[in-house]
Protein backbone atom coordinates (compact mmCIF):
# COMPACT_ATOMS: atom_id res chain seq x y z
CA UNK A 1 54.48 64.58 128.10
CA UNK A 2 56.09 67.30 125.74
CA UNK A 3 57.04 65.73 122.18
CA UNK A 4 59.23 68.44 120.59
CA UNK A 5 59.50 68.45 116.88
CA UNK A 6 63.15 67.25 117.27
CA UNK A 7 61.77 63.89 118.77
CA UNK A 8 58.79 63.60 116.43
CA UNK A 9 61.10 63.67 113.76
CA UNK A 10 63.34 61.38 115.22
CA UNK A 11 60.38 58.69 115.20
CA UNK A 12 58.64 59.51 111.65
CA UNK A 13 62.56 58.27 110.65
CA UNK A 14 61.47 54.83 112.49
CA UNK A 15 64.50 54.49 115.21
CA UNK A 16 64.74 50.92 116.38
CA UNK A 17 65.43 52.56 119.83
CA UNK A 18 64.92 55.87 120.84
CA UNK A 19 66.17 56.64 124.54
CA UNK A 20 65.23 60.66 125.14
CA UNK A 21 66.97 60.99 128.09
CA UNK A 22 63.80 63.29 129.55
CA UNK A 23 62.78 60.58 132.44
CA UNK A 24 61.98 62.12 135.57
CA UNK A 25 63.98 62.61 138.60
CA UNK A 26 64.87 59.71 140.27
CA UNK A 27 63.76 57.68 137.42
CA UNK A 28 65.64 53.71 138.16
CA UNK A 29 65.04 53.31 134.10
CA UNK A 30 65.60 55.67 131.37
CA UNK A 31 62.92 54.66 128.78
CA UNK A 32 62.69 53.83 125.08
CA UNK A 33 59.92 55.39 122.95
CA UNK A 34 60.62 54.38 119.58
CA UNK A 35 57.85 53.71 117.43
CA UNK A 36 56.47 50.01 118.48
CA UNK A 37 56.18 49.45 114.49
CA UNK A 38 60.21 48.88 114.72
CA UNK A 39 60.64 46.49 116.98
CA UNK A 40 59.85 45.93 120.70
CA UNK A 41 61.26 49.05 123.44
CA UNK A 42 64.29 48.60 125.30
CA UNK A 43 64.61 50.37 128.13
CA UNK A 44 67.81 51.49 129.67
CA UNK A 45 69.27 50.66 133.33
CA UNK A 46 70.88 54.12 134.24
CA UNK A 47 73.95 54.19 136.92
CA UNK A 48 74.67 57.25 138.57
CA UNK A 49 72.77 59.16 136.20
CA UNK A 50 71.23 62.40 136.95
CA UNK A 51 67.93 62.59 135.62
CA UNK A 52 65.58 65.79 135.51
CA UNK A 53 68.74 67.85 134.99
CA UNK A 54 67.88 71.69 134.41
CA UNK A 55 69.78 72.09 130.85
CA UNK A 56 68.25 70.53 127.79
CA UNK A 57 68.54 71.48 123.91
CA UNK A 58 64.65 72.26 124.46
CA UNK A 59 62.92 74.97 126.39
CA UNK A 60 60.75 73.14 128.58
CA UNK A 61 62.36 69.55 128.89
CA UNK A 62 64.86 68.08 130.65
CA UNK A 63 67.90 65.91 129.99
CA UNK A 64 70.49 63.57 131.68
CA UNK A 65 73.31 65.07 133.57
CA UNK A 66 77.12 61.84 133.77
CA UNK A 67 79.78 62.35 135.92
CA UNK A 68 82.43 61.51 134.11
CA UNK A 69 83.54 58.46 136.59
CA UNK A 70 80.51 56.18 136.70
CA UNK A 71 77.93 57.51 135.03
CA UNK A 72 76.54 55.35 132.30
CA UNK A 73 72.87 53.71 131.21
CA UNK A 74 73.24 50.37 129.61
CA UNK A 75 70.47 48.64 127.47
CA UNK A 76 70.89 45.17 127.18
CA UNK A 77 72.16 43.55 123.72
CA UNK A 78 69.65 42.22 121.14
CA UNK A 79 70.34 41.55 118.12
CA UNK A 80 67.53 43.30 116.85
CA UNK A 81 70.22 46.30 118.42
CA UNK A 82 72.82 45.15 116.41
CA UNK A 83 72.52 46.56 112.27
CA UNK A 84 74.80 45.85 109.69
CA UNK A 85 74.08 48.98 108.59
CA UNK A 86 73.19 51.90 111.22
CA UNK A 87 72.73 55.32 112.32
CA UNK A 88 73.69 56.77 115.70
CA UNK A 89 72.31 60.29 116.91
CA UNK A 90 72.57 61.77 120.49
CA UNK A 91 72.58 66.04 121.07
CA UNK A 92 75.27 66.51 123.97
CA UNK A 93 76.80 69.54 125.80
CA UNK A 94 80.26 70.14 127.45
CA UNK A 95 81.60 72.82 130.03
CA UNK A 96 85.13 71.73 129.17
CA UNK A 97 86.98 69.30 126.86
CA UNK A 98 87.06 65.97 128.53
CA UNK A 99 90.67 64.83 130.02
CA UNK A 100 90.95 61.81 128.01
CA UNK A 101 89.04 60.11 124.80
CA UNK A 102 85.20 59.99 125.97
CA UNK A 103 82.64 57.99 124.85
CA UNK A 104 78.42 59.61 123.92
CA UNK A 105 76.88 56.46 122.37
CA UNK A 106 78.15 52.99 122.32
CA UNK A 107 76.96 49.86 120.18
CA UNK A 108 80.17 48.03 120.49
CA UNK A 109 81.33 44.39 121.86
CA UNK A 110 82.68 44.53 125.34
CA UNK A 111 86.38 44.09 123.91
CA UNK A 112 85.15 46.44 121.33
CA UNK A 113 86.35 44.43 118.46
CA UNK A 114 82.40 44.98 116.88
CA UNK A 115 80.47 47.79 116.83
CA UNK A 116 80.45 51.39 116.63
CA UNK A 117 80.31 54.44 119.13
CA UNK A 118 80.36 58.20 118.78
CA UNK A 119 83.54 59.83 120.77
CA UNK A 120 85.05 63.11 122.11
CA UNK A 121 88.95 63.26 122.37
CA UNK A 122 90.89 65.63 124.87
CA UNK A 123 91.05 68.42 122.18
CA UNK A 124 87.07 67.98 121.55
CA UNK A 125 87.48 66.42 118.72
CA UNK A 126 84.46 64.12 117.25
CA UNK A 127 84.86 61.02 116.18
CA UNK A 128 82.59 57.63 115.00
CA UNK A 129 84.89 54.68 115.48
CA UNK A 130 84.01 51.44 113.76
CA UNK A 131 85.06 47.98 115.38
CA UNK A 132 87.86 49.45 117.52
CA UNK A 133 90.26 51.44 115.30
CA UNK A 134 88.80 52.75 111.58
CA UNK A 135 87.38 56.80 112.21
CA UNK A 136 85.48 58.99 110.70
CA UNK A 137 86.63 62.05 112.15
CA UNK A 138 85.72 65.84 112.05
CA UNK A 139 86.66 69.03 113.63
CA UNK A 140 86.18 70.18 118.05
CA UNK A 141 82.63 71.76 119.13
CA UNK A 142 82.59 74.55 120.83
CA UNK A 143 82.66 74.38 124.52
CA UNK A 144 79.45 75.21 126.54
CA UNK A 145 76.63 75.01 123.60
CA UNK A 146 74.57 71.84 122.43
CA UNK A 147 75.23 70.46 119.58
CA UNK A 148 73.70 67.62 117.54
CA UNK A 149 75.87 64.53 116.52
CA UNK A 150 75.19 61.97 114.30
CA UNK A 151 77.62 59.05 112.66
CA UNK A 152 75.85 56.82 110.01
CA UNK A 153 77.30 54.00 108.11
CA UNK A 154 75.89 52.95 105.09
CA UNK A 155 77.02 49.23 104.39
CA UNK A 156 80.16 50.84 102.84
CA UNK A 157 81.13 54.69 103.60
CA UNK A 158 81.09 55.69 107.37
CA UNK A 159 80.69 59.74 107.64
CA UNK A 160 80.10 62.46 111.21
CA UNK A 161 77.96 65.11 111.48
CA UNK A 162 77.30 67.51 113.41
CA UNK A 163 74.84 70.27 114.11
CA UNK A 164 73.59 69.42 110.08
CA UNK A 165 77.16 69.45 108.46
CA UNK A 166 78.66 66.71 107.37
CA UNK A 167 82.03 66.95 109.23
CA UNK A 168 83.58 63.54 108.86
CA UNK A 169 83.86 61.13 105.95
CA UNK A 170 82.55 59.58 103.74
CA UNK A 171 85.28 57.15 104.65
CA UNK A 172 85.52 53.66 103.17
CA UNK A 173 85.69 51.50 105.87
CA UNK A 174 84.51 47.28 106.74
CA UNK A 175 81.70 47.26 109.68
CA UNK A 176 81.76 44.22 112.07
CA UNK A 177 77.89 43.93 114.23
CA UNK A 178 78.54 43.69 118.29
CA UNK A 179 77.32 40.21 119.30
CA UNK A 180 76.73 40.54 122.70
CA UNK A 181 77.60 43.82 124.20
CA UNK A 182 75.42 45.76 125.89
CA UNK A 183 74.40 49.13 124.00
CA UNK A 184 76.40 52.25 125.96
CA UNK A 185 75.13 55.61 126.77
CA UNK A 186 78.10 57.56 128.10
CA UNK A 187 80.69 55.43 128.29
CA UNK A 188 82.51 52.37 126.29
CA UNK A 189 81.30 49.16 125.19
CA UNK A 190 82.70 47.38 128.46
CA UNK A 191 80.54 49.36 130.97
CA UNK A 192 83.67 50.91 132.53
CA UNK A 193 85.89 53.03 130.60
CA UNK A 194 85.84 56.20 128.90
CA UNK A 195 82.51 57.88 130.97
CA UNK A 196 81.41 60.99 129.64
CA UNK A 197 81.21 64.73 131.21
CA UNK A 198 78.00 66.40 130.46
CA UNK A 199 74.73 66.43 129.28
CA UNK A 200 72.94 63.98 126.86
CA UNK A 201 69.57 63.76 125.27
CA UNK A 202 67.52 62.09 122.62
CA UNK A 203 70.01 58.93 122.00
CA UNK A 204 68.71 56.89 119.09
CA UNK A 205 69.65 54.06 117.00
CA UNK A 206 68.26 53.63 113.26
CA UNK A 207 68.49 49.95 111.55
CA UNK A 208 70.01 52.56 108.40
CA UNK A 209 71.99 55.50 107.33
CA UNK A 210 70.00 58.19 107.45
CA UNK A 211 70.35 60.80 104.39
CA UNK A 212 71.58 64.09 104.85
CA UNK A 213 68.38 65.69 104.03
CA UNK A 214 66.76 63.65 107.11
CA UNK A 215 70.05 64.57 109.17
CA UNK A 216 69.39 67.91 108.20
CA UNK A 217 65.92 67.68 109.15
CA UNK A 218 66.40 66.65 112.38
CA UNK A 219 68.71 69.44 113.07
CA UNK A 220 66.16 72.25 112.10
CA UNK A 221 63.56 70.19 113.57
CA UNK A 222 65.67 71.04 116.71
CA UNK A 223 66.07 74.82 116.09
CA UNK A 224 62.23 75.20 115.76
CA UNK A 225 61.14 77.20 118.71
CA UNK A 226 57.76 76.11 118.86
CA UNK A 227 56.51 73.25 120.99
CA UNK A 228 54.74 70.13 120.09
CA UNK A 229 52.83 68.21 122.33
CA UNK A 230 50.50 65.00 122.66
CA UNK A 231 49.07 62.51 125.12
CA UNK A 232 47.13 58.96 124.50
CA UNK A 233 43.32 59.19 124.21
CA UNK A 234 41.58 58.97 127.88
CA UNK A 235 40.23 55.21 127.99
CA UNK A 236 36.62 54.94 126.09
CA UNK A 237 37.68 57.90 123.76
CA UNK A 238 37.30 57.04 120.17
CA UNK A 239 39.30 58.74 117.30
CA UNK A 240 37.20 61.76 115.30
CA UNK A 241 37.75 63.42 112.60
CA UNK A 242 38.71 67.53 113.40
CA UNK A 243 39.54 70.16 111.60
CA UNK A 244 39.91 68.40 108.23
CA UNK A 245 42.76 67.12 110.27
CA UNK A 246 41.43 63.00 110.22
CA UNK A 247 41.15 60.41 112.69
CA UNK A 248 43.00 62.19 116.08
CA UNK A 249 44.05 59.35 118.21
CA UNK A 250 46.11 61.93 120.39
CA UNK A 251 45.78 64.77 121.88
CA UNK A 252 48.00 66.95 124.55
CA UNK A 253 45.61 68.80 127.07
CA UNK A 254 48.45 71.21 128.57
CA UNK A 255 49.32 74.32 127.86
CA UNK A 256 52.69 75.64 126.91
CA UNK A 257 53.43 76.90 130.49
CA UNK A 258 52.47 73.33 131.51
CA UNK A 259 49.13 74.56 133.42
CA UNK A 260 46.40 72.05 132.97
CA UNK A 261 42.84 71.91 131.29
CA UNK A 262 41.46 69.36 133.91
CA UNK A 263 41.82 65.63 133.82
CA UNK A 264 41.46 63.82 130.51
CA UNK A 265 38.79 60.90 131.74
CA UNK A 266 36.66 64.17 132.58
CA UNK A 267 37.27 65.97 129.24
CA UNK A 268 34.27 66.28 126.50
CA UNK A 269 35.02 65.87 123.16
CA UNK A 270 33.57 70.04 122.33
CA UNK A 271 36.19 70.99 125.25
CA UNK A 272 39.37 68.96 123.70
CA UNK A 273 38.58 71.10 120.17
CA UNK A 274 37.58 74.33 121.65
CA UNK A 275 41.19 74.31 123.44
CA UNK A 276 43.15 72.38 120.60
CA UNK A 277 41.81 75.02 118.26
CA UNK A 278 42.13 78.10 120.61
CA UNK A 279 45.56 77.58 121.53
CA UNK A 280 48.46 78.24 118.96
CA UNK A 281 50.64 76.03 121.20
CA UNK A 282 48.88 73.16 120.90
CA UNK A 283 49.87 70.59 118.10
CA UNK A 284 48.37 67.77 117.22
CA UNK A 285 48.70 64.86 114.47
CA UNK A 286 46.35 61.99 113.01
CA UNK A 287 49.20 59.59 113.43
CA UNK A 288 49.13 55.94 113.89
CA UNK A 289 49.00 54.74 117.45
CA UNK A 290 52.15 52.84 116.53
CA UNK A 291 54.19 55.73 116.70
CA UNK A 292 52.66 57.07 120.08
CA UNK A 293 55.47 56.57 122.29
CA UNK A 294 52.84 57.06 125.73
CA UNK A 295 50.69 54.38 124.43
């Protein structure tokens, strides 16, 4: 599995869900890989959702392709899912402004008097609506590009970003937690209104408002052209120190192109360095298994 640095940034900011949208074609669940150290996964039950779809913000990966009519992937509520205070961040791409108001990434109740989602009007206009009706609003993306979104609200100020700018806010504004709706991707609250036309990937959900230095980070985290990549040890493999670089617990034993180096169970631990440290492509971290979102 391919972990850009978009997504390993995403989960060094400890998401309390993280769904990437990269599942394989086919897929009947669309899967959560936030770090375990935040709270159990919750994985997504997608409807009429095109997985494996050839566009992604990411040479290399894949993302999820929505109709516009039906299309939708709902996760179901918890109220570890439900912050007072909160982050949403999705990347998304359009062919053409939607016909009607849209919605990327829902938290809110199913009347949606709670809760917050991230929106797309008919003139492409962004917005982050709080419980229903107060916006933080910013300026129409241009058609046929990804672009990175993200609306935070910080216990006070709701604000929009997008692509690294802060294009929305800070507006003062109350904040009312969904208590028992379903979290959205692609559509409303409800399950079956407002369906979105295009292409989604890495949705996540942060129990804070991220900074704009880590909003900003994740943005040129995303412009990096340079892969990252890692698997879980093969079973009986123990942790070593490398390269000054600590205790490894993963490794990724693919090459950029995707062509393999044999099967991990076979691998020896002199082949796993010679390759690591051969390859430019090849990343790898001394992270904490916690964070490992194969394992």
């Amino acid at each position: 599995m391919a972990l850009p640095a978009l997504l390993t940034q995403m989960m060094l900011d400890h998401p309390i869900g993280l769904w990437a949208l990269t599942d394989l074609a086919g897929s009947s669940v669309a899967a959560d890989i936030n770090p375990t150290e935040t709270g159990p996964r919750s994985p997504g039950t997608p409807t009429s959702v095109v997985f494996g779809a050839n566009g992604a913000p990411i040479s290399g990966l894949t993302s999820a392709s929505f109709n516009g009519t039906t299309s939708h992937i709902a996760v179901p509520f918890s109220p570890a899912l439900a912050p007072a205070v909160f982050t949403l961040e999705t990347l998304f791409f359009v062919n053409a402004n939607p016909s009607t108001t849209r919605c990327l990434f829902s938290t809110e109740q199913l009347d949606d008097s709670r809760g917050a989602k991230l929106l797309m009007d008919a003139n492409g206009t962004l917005y982050l609506q709080l419980n229903g009706e107060g916006q933080a609003s910013g300026v129409a993306a241009p058609l046929s590009n990804w672009h990175h979104l993200v609306g935070t609200y910080d216990g006070s100020n709701a604000s929009l970003f997008r692509d690294g700018n802060l294009i929305g806010g800070p507006n003062a504004m109350g904040f009312l937690p969904n208590t028992n709706g379903a979290i959205q991707i692609g559509c409303n609250g409800d399950g079956a209104n407002a369906f979105f036309p295009g292409l989604l990937f890495g949705c996540s959900l942060y129990n804070y408002a991220l900074t704009p230095a880590q909003i900003a980070n994740h943005y040129n985290a995303w412009q990096q052209a340079t892969p990252e990549f890692y698997v879980p040890f093969p079973s009986g493999f123990q942790p070593w120190d490398v390269a000054g670089f600590g205790s490894i617990n993963a490794w990724y034993t693919e090459n950029y192109q995707g062509g393999g180096f044999g099967s991990p169970p076979t691998l020896r631990q002199s082949t796993i360095v010679g390759l690591v440290t051969g390859n430019p492509n090849i990343k790898y971290w001394a992270l904490p298994s916690a964070i490992n979102p194969l394992g």
